[in-house]
PDBML (XML) file of the C-alpha atoms, coordinates in Angstrom:
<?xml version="1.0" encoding="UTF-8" ?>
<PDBx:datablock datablockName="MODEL"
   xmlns:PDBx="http://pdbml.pdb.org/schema/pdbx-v50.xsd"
   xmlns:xsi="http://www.w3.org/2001/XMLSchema-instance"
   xsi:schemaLocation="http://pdbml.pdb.org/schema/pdbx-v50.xsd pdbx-v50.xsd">
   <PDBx:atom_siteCategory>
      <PDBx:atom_site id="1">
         <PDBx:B_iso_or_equiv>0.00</PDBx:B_iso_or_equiv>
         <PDBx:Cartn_x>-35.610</PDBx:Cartn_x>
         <PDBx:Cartn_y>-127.855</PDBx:Cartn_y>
         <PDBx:Cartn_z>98.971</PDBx:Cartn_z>
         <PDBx:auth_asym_id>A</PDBx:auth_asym_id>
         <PDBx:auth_atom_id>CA</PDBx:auth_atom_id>
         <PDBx:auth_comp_id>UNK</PDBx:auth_comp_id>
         <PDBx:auth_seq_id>1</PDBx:auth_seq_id>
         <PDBx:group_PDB>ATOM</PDBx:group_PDB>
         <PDBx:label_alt_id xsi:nil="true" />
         <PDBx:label_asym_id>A</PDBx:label_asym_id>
         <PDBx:label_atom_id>CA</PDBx:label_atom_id>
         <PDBx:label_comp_id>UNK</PDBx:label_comp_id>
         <PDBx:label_entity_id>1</PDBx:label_entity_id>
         <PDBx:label_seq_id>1</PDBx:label_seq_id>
         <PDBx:occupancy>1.00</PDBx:occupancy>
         <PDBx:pdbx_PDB_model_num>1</PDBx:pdbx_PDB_model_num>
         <PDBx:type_symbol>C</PDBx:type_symbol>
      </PDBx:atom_site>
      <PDBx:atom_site id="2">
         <PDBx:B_iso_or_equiv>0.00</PDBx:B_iso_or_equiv>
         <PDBx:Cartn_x>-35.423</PDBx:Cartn_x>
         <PDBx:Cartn_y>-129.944</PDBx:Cartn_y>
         <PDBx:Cartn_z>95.959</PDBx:Cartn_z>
         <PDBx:auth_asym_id>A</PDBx:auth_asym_id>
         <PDBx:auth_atom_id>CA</PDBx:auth_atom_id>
         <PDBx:auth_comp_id>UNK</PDBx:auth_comp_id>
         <PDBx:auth_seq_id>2</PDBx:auth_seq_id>
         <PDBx:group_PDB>ATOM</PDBx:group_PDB>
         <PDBx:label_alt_id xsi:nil="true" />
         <PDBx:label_asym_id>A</PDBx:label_asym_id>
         <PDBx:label_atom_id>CA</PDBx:label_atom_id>
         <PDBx:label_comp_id>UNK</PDBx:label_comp_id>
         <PDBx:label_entity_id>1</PDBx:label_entity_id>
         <PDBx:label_seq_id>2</PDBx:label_seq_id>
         <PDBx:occupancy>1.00</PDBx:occupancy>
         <PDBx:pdbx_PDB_model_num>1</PDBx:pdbx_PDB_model_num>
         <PDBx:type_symbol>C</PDBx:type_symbol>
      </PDBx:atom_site>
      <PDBx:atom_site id="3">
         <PDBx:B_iso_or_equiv>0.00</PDBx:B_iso_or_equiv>
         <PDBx:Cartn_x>-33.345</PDBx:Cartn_x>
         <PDBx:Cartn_y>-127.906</PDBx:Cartn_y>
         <PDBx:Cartn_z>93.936</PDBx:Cartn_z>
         <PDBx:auth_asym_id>A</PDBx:auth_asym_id>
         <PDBx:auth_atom_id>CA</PDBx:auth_atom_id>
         <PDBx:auth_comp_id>UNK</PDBx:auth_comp_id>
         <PDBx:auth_seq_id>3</PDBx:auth_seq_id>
         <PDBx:group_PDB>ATOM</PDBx:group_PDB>
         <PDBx:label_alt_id xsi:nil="true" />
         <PDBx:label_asym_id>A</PDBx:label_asym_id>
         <PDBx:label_atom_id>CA</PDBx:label_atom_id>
         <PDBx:label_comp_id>UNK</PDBx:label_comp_id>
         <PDBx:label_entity_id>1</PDBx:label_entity_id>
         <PDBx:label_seq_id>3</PDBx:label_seq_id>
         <PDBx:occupancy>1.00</PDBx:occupancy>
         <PDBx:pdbx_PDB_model_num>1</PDBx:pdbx_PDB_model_num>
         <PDBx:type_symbol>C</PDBx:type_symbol>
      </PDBx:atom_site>
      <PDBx:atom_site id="4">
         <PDBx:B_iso_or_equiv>0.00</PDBx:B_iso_or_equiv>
         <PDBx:Cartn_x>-31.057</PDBx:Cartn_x>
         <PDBx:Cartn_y>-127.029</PDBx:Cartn_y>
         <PDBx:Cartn_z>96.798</PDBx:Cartn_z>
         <PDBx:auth_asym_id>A</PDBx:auth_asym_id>
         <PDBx:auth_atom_id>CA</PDBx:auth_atom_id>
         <PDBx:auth_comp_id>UNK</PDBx:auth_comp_id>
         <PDBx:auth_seq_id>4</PDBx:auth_seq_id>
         <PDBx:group_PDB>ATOM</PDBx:group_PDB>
         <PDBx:label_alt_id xsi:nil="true" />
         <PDBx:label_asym_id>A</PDBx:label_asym_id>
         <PDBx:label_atom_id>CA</PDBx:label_atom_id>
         <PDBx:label_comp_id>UNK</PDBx:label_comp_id>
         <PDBx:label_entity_id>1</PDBx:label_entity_id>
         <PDBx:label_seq_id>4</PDBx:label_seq_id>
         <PDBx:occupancy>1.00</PDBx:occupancy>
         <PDBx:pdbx_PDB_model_num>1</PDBx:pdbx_PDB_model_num>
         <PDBx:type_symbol>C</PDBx:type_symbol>
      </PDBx:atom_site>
      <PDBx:atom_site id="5">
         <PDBx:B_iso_or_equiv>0.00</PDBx:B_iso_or_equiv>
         <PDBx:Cartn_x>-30.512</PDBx:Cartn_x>
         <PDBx:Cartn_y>-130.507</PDBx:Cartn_y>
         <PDBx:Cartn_z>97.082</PDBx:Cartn_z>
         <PDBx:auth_asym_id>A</PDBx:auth_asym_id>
         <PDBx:auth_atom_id>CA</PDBx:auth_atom_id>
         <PDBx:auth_comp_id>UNK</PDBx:auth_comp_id>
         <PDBx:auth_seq_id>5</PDBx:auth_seq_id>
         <PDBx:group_PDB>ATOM</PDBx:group_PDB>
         <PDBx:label_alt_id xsi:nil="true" />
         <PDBx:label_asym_id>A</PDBx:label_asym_id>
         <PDBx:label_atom_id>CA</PDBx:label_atom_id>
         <PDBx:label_comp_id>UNK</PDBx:label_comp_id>
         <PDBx:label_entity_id>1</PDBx:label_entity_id>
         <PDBx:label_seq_id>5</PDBx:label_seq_id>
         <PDBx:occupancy>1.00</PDBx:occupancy>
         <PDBx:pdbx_PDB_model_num>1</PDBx:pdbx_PDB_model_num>
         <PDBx:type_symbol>C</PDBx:type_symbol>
      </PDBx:atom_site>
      <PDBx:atom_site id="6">
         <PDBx:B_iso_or_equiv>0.00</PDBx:B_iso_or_equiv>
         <PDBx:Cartn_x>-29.681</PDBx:Cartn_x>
         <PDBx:Cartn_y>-130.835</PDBx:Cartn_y>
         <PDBx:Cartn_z>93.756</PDBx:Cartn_z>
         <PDBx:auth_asym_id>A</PDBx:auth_asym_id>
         <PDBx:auth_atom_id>CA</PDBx:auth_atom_id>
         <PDBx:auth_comp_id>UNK</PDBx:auth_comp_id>
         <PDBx:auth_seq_id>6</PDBx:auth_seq_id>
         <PDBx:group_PDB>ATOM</PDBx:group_PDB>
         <PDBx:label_alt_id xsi:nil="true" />
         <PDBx:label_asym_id>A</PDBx:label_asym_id>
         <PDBx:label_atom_id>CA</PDBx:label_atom_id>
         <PDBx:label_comp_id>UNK</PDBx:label_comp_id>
         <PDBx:label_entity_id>1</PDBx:label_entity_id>
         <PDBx:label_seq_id>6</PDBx:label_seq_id>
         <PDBx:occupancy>1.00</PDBx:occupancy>
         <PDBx:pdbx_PDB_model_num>1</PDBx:pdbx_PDB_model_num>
         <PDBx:type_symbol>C</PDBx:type_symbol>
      </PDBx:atom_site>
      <PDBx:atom_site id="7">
         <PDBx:B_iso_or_equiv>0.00</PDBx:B_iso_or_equiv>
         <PDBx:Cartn_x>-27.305</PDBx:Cartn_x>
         <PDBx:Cartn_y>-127.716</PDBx:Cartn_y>
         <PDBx:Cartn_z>93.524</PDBx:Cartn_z>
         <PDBx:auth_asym_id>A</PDBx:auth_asym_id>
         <PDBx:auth_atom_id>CA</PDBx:auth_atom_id>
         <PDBx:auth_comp_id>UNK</PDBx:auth_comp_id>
         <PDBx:auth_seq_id>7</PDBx:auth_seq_id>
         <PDBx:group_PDB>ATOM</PDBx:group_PDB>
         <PDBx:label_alt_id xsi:nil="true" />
         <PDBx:label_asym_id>A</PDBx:label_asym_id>
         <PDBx:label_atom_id>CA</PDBx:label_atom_id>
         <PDBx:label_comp_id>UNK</PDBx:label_comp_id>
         <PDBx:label_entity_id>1</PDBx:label_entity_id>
         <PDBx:label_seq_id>7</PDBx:label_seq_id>
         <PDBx:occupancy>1.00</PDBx:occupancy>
         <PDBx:pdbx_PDB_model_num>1</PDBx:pdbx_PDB_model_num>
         <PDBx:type_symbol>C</PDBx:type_symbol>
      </PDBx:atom_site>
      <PDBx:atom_site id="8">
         <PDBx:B_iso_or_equiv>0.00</PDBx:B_iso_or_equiv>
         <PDBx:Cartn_x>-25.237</PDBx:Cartn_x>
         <PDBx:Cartn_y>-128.982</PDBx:Cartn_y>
         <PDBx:Cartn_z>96.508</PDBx:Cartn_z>
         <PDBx:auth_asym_id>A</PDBx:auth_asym_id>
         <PDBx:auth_atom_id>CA</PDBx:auth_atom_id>
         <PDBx:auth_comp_id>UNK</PDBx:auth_comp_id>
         <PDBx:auth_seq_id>8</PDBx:auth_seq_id>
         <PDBx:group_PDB>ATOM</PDBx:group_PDB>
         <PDBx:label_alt_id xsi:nil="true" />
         <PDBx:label_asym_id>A</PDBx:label_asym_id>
         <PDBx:label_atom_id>CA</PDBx:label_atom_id>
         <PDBx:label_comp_id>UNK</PDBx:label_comp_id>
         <PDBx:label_entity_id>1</PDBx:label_entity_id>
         <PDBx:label_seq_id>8</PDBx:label_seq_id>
         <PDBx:occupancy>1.00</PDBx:occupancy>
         <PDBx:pdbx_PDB_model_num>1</PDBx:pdbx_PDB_model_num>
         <PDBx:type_symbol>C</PDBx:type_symbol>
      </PDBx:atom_site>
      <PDBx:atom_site id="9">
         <PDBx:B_iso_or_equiv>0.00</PDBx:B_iso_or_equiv>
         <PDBx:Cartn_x>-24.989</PDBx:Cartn_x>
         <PDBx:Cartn_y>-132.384</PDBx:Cartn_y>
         <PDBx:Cartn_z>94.608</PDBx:Cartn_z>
         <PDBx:auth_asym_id>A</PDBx:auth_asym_id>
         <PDBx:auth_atom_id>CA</PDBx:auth_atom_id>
         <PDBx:auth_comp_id>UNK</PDBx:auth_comp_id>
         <PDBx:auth_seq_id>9</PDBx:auth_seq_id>
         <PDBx:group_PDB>ATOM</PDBx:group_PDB>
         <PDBx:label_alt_id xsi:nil="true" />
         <PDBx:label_asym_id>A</PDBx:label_asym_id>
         <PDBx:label_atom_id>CA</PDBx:label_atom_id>
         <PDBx:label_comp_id>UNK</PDBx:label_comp_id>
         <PDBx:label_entity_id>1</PDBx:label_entity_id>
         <PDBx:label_seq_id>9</PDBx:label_seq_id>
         <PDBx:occupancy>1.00</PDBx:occupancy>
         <PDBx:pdbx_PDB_model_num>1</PDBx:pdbx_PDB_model_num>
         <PDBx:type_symbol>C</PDBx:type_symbol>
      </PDBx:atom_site>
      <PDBx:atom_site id="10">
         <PDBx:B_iso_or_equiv>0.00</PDBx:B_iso_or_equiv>
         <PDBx:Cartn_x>-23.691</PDBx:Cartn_x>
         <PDBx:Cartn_y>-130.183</PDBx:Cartn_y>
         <PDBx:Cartn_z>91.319</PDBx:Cartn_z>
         <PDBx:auth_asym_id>A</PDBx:auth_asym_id>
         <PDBx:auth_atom_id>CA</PDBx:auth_atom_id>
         <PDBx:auth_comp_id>UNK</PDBx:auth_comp_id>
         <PDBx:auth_seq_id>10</PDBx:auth_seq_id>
         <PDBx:group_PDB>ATOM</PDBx:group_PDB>
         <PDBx:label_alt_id xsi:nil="true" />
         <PDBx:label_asym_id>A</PDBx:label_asym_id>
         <PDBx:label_atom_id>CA</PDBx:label_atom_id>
         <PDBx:label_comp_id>UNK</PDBx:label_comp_id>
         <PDBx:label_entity_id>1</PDBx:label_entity_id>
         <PDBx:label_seq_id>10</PDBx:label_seq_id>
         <PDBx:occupancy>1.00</PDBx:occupancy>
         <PDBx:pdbx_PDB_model_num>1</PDBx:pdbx_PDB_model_num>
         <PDBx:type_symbol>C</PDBx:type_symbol>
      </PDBx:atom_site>
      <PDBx:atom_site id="11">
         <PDBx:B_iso_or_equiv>0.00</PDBx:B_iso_or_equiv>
         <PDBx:Cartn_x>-20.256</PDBx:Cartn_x>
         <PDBx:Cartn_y>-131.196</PDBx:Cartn_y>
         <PDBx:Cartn_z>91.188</PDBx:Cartn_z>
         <PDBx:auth_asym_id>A</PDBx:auth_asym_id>
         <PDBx:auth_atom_id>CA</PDBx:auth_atom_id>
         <PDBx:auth_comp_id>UNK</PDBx:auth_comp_id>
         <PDBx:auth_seq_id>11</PDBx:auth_seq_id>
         <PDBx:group_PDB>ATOM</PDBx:group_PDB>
         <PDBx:label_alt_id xsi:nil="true" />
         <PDBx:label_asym_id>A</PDBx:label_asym_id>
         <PDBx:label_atom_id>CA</PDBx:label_atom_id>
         <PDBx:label_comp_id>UNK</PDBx:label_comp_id>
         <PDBx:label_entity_id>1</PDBx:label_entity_id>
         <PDBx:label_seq_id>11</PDBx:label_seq_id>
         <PDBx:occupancy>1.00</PDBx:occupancy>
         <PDBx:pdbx_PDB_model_num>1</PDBx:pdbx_PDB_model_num>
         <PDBx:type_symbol>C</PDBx:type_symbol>
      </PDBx:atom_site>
      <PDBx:atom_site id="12">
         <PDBx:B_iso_or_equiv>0.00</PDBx:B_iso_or_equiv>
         <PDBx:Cartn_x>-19.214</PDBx:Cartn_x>
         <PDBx:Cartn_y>-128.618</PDBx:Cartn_y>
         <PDBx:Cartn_z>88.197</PDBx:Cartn_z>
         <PDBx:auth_asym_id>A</PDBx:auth_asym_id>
         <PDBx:auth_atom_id>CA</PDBx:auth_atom_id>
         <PDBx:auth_comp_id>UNK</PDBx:auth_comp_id>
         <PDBx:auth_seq_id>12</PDBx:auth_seq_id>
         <PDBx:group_PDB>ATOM</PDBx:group_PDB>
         <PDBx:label_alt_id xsi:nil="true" />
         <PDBx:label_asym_id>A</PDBx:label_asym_id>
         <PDBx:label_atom_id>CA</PDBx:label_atom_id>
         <PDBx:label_comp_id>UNK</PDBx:label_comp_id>
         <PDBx:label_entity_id>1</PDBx:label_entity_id>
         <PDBx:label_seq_id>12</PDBx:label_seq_id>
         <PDBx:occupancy>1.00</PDBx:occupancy>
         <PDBx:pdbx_PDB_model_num>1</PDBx:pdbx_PDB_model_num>
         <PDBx:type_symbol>C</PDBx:type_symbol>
      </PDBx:atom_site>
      <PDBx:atom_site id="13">
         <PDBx:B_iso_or_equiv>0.00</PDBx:B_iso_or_equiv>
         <PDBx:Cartn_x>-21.015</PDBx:Cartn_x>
         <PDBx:Cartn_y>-125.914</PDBx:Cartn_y>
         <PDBx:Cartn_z>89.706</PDBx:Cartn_z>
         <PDBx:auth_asym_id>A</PDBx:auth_asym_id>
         <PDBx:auth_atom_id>CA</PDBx:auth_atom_id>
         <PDBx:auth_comp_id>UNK</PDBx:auth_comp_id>
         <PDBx:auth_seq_id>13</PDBx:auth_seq_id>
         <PDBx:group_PDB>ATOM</PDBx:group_PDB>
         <PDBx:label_alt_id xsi:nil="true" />
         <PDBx:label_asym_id>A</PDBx:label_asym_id>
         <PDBx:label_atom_id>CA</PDBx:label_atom_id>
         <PDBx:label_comp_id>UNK</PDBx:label_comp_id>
         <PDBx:label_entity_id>1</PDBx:label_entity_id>
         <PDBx:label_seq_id>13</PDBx:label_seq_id>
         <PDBx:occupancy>1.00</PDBx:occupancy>
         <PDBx:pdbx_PDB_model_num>1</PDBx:pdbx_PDB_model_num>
         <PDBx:type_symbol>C</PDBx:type_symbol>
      </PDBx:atom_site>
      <PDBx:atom_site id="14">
         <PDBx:B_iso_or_equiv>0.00</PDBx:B_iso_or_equiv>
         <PDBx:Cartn_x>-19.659</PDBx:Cartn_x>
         <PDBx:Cartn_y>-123.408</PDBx:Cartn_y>
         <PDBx:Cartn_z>92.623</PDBx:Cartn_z>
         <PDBx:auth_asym_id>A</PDBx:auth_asym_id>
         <PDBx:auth_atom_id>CA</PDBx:auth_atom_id>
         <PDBx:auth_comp_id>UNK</PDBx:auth_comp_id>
         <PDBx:auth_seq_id>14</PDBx:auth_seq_id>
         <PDBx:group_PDB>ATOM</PDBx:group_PDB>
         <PDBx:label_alt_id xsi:nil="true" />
         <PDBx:label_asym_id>A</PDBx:label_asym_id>
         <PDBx:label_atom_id>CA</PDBx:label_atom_id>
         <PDBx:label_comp_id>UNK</PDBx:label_comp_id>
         <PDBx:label_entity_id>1</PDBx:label_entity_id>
         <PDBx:label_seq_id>14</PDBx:label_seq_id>
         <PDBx:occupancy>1.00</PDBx:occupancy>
         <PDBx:pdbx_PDB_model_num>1</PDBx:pdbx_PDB_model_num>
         <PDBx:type_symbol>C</PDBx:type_symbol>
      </PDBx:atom_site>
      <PDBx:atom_site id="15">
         <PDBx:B_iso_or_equiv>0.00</PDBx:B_iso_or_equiv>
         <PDBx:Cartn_x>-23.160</PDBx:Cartn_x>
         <PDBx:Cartn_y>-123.443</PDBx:Cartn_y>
         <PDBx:Cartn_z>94.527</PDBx:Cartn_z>
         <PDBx:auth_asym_id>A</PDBx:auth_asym_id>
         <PDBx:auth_atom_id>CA</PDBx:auth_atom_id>
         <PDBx:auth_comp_id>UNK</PDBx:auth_comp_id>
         <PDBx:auth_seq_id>15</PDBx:auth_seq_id>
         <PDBx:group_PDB>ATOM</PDBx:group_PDB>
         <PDBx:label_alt_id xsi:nil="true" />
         <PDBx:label_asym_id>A</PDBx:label_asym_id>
         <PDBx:label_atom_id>CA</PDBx:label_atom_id>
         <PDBx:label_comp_id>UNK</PDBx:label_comp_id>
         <PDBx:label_entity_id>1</PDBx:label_entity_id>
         <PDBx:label_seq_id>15</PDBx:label_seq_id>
         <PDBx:occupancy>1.00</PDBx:occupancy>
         <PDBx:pdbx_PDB_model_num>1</PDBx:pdbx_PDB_model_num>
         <PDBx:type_symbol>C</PDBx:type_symbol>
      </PDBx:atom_site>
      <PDBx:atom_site id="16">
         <PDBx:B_iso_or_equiv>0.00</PDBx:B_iso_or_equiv>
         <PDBx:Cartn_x>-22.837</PDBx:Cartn_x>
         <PDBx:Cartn_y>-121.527</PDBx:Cartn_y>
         <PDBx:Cartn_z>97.885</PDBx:Cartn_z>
         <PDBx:auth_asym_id>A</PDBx:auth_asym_id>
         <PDBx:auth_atom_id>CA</PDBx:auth_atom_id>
         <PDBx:auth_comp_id>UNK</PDBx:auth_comp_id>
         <PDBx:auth_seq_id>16</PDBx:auth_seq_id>
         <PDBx:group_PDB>ATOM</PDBx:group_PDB>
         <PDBx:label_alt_id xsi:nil="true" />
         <PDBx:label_asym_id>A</PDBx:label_asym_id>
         <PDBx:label_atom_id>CA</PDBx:label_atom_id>
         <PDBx:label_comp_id>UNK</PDBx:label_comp_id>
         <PDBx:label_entity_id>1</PDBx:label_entity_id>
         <PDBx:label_seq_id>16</PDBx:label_seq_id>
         <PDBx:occupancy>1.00</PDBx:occupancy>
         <PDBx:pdbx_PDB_model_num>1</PDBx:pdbx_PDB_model_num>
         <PDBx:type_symbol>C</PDBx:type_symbol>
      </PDBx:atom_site>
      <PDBx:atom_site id="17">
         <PDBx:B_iso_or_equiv>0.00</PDBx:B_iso_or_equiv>
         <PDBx:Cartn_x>-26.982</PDBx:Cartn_x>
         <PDBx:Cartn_y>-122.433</PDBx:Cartn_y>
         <PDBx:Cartn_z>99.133</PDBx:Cartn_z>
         <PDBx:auth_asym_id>A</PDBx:auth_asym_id>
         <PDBx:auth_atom_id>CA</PDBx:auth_atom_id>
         <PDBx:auth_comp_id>UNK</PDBx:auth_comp_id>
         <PDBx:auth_seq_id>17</PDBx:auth_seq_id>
         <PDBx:group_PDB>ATOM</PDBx:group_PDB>
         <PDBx:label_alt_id xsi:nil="true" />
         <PDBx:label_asym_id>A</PDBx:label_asym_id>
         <PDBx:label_atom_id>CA</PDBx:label_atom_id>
         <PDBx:label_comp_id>UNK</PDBx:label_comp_id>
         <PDBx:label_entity_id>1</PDBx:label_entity_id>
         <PDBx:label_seq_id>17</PDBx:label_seq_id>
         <PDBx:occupancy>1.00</PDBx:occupancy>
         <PDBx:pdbx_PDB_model_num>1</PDBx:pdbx_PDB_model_num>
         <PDBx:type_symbol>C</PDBx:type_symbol>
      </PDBx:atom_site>
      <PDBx:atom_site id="18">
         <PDBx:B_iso_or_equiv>0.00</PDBx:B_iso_or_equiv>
         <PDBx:Cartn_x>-29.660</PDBx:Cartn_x>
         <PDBx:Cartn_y>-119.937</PDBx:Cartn_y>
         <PDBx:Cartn_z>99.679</PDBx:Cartn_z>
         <PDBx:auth_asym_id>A</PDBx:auth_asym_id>
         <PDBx:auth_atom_id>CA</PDBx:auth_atom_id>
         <PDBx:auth_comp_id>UNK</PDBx:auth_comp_id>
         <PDBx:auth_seq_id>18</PDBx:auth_seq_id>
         <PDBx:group_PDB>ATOM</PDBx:group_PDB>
         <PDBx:label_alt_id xsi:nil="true" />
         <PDBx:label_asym_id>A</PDBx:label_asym_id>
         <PDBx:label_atom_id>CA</PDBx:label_atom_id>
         <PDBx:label_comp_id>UNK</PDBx:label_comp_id>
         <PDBx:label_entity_id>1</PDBx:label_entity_id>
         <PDBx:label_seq_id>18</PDBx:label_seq_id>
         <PDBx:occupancy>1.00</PDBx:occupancy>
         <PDBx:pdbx_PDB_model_num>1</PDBx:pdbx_PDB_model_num>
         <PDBx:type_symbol>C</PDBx:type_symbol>
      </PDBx:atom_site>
      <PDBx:atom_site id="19">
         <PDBx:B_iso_or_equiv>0.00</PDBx:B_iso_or_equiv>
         <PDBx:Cartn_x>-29.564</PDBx:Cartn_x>
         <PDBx:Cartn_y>-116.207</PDBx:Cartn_y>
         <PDBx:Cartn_z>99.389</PDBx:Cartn_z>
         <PDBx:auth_asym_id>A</PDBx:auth_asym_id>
         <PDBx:auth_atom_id>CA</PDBx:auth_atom_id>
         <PDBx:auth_comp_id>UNK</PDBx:auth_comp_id>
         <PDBx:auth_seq_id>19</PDBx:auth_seq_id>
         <PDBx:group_PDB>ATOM</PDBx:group_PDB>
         <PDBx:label_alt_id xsi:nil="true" />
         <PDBx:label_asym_id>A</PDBx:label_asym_id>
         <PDBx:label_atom_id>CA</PDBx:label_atom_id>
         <PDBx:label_comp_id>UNK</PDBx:label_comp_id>
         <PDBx:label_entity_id>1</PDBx:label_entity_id>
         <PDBx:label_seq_id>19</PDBx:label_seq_id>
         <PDBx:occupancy>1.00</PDBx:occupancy>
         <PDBx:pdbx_PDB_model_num>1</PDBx:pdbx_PDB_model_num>
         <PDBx:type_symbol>C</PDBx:type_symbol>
      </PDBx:atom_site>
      <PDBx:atom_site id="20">
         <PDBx:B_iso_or_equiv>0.00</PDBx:B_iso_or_equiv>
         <PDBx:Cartn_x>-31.717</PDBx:Cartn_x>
         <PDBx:Cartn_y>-113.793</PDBx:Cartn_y>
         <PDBx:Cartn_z>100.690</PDBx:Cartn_z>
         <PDBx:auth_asym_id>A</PDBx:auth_asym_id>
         <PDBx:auth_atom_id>CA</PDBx:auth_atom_id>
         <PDBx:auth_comp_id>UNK</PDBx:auth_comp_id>
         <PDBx:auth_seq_id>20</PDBx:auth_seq_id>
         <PDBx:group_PDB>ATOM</PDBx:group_PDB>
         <PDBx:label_alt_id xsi:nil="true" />
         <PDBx:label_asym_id>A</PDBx:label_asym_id>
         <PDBx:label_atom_id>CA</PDBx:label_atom_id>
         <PDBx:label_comp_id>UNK</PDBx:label_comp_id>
         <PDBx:label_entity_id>1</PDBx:label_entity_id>
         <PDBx:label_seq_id>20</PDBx:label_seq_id>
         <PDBx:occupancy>1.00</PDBx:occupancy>
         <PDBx:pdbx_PDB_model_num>1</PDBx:pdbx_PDB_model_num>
         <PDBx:type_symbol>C</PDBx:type_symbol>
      </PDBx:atom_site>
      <PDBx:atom_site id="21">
         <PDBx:B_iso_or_equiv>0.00</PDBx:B_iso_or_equiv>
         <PDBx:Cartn_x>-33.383</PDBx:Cartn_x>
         <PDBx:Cartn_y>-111.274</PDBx:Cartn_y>
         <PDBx:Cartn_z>98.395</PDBx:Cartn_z>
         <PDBx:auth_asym_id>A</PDBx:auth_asym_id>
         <PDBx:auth_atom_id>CA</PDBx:auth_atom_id>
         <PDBx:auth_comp_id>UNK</PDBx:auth_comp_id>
         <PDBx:auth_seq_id>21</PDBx:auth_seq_id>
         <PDBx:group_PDB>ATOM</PDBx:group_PDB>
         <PDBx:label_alt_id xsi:nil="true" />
         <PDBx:label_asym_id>A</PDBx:label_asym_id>
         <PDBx:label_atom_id>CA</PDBx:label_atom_id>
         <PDBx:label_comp_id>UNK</PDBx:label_comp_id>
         <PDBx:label_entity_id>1</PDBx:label_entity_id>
         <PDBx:label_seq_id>21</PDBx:label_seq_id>
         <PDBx:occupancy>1.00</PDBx:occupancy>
         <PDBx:pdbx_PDB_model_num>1</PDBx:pdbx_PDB_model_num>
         <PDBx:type_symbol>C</PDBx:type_symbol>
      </PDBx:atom_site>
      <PDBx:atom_site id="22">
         <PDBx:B_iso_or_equiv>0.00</PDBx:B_iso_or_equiv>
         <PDBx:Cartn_x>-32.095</PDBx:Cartn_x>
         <PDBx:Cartn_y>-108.422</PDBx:Cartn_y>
         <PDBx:Cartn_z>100.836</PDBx:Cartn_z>
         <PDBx:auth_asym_id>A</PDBx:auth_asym_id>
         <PDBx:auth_atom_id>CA</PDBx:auth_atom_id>
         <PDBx:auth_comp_id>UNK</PDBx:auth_comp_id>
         <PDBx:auth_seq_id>22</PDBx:auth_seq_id>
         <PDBx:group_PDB>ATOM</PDBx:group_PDB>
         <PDBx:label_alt_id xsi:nil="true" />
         <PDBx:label_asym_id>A</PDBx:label_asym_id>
         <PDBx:label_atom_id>CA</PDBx:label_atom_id>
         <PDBx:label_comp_id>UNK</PDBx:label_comp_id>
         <PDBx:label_entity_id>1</PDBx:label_entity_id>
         <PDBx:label_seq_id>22</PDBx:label_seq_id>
         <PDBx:occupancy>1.00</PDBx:occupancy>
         <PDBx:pdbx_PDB_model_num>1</PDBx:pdbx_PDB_model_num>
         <PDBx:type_symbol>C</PDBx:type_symbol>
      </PDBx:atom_site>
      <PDBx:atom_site id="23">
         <PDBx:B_iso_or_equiv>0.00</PDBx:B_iso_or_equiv>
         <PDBx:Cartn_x>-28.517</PDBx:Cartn_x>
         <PDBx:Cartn_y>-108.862</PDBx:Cartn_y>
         <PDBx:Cartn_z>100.430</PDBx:Cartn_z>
         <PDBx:auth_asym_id>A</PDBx:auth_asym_id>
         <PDBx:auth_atom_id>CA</PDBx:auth_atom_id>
         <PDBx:auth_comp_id>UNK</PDBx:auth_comp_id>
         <PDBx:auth_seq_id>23</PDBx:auth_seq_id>
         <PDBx:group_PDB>ATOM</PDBx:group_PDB>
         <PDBx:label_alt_id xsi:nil="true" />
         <PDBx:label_asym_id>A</PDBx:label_asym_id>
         <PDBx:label_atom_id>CA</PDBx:label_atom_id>
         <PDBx:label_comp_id>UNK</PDBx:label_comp_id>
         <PDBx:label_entity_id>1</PDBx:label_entity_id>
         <PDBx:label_seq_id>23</PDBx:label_seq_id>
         <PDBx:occupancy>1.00</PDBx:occupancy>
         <PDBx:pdbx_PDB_model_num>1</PDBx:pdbx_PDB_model_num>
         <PDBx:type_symbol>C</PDBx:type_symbol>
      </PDBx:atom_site>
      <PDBx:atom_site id="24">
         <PDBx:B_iso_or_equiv>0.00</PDBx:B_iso_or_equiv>
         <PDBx:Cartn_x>-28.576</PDBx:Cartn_x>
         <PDBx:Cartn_y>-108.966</PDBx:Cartn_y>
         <PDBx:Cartn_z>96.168</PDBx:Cartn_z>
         <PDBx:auth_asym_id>A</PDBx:auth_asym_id>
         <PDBx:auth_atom_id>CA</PDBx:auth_atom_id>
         <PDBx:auth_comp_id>UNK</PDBx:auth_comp_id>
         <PDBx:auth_seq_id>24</PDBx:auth_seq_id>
         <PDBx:group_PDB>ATOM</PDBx:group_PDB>
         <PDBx:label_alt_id xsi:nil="true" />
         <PDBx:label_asym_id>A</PDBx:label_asym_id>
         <PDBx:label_atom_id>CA</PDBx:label_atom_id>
         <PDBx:label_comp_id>UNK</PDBx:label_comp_id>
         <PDBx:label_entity_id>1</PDBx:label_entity_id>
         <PDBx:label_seq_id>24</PDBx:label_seq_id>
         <PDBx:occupancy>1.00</PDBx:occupancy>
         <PDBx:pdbx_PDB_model_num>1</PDBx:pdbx_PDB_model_num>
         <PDBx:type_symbol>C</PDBx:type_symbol>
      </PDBx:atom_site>
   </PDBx:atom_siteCategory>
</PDBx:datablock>
C-alpha cells in the first residue's frame, strides 16, 4: 500500500497500479 502510494505520486514515472501475477 505504501509503495503504491508512492508510485501513483511518481510524477516521471508511467505507473499503471497493481498487477496480478496471472496476467504477466
Amino acid at each position: 500500500k505504501a509503495v503504491h502510494e508512492a508510485l501513483a505520486q511518481a510524477t516521471d514515472l508511467n505507473f499503471i497500479g497493481n498487477v496480478e501475477s496471472r496476467e504477466l
